[in-house]
C-alpha atoms as a PDB file:
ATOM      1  CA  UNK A   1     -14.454  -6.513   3.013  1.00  0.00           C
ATOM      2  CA  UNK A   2     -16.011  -4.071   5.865  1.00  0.00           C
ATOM      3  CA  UNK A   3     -19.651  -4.092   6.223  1.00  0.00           C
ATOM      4  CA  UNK A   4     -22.006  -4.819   3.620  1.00  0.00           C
ATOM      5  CA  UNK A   5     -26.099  -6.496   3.932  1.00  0.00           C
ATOM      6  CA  UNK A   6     -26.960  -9.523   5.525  1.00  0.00           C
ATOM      7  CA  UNK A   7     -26.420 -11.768   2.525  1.00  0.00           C
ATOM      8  CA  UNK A   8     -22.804 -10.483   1.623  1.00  0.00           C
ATOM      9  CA  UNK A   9     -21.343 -10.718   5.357  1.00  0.00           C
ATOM     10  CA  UNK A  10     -23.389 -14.424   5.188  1.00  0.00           C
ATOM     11  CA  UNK A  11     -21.580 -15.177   2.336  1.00  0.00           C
ATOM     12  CA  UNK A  12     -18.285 -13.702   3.114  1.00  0.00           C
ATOM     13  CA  UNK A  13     -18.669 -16.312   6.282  1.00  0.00           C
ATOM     14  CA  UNK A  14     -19.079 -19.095   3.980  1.00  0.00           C
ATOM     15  CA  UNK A  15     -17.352 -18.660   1.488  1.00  0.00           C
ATOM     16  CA  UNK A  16     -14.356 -16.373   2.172  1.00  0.00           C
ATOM     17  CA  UNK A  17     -11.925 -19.343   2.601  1.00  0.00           C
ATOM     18  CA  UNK A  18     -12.833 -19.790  -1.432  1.00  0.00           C
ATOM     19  CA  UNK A  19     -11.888 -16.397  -2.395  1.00  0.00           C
ATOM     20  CA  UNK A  20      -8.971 -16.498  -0.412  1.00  0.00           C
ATOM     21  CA  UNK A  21      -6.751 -18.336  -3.093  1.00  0.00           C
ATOM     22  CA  UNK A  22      -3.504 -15.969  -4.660  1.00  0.00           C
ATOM     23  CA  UNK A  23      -2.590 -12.444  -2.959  1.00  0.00           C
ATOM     24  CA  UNK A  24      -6.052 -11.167  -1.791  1.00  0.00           C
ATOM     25  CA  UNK A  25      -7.025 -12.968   1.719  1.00  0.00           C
ATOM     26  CA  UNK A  26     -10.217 -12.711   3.304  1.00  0.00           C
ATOM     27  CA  UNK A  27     -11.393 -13.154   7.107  1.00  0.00           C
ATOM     28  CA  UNK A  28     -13.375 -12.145   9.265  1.00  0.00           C
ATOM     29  CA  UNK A  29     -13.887 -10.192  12.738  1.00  0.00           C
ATOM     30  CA  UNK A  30     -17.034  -8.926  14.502  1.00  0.00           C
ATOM     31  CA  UNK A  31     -16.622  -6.034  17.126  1.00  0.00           C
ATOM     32  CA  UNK A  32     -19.730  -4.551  19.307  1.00  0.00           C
ATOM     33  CA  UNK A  33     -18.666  -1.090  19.502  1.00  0.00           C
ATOM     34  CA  UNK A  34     -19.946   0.655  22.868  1.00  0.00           C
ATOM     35  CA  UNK A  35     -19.624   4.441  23.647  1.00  0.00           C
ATOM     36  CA  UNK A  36     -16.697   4.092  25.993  1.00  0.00           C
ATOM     37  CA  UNK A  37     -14.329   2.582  22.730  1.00  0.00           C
ATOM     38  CA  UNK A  38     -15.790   4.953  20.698  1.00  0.00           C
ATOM     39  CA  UNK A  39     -15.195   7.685  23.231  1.00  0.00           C
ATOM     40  CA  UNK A  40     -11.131   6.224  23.137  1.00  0.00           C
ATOM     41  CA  UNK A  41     -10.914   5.871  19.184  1.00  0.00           C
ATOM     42  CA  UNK A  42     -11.513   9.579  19.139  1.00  0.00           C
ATOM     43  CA  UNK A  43      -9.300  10.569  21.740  1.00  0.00           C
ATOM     44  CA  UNK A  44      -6.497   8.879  20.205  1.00  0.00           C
ATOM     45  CA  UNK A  45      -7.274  10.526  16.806  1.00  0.00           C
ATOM     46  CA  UNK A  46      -7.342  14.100  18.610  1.00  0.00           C
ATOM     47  CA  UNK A  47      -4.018  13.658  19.930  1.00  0.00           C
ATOM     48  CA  UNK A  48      -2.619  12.057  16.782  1.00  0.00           C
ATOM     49  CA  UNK A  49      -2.021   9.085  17.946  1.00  0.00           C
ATOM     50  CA  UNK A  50      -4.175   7.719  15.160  1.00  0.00           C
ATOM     51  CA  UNK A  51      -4.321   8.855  12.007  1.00  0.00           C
ATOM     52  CA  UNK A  52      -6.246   7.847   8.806  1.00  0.00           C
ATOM     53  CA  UNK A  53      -4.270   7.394   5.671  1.00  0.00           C
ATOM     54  CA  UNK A  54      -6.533   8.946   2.647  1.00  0.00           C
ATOM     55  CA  UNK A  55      -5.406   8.240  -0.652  1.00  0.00           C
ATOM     56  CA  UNK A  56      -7.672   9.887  -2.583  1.00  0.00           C
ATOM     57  CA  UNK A  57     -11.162  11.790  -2.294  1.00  0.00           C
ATOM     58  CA  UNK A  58     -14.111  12.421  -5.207  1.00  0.00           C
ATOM     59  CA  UNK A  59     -16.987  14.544  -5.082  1.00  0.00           C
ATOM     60  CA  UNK A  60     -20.707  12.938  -4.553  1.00  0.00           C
ATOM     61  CA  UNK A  61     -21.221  13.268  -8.557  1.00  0.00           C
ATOM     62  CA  UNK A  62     -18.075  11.292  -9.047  1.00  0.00           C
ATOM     63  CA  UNK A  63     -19.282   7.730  -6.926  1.00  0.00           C
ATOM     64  CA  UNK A  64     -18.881   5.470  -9.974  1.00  0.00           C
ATOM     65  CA  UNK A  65     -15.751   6.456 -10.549  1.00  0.00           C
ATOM     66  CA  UNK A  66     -14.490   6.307  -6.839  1.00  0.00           C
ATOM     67  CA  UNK A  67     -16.019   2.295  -7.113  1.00  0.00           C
ATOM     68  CA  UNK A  68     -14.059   1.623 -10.732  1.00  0.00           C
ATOM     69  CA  UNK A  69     -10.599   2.689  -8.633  1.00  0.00           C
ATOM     70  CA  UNK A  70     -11.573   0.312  -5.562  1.00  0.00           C
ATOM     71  CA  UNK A  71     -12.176  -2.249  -8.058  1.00  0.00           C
ATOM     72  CA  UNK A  72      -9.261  -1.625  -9.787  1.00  0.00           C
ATOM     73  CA  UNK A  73      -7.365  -3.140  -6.493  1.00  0.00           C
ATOM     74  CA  UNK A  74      -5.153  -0.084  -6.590  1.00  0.00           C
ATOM     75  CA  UNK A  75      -6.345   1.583  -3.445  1.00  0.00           C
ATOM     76  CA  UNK A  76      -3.546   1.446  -0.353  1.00  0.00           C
ATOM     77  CA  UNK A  77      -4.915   4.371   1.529  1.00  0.00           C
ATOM     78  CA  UNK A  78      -9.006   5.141   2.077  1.00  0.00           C
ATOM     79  CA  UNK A  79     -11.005   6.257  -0.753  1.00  0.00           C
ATOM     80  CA  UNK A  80     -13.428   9.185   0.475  1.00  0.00           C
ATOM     81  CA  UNK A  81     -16.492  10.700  -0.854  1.00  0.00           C
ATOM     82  CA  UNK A  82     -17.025  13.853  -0.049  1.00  0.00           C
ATOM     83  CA  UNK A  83     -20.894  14.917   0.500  1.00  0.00           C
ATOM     84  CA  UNK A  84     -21.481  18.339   0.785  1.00  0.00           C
ATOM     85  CA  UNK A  85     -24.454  20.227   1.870  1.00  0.00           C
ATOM     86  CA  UNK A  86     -26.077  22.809   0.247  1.00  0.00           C
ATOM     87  CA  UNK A  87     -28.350  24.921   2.605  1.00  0.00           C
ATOM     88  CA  UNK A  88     -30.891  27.338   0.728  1.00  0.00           C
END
């Protein structure tokens, strides 16, 4: 889990050791992010030293089923939705 509100990061605190039984294993990290790190991340994804593994991507109009694949548990790569914007 990566993010989420208030109450689902409390609750992942409290009660990830519960939903860590059988192959899915839950813990936890926090990070403060500064502009310096962030500065580095990108560097290291311009020169390829980084690079994101994206399994599969869905349209704006297509959300619910992007969420029924993550649920599935069949996701090894990032799923993206792609927003586009239409200027008039």
């Amino acid at each position: 889990m990566v993010g989420g509100g208030l109450s689902q990061i409390f609750k992942s605190l409290l009660f990830g050791w519960l939903m860590s039984f059988g192959p899915k294993k839950m813990c936890f990290l926090a990070a403060k992010s500064n502009q310096k790190d962030l500065e580095f991340i990108v560097k290291l994804v311009q020169d390829g030293k980084i690079k994101p593994i994206i399994e599969i991507q869905y349209s704006l109009d297509k959300v619910a089923d992007a969420m029924r694949y993550l649920s599935e548990g069949h996701a090894r790569g990032k799923v993206v939705i792609n927003v586009e914007e239409n200027i008039r």
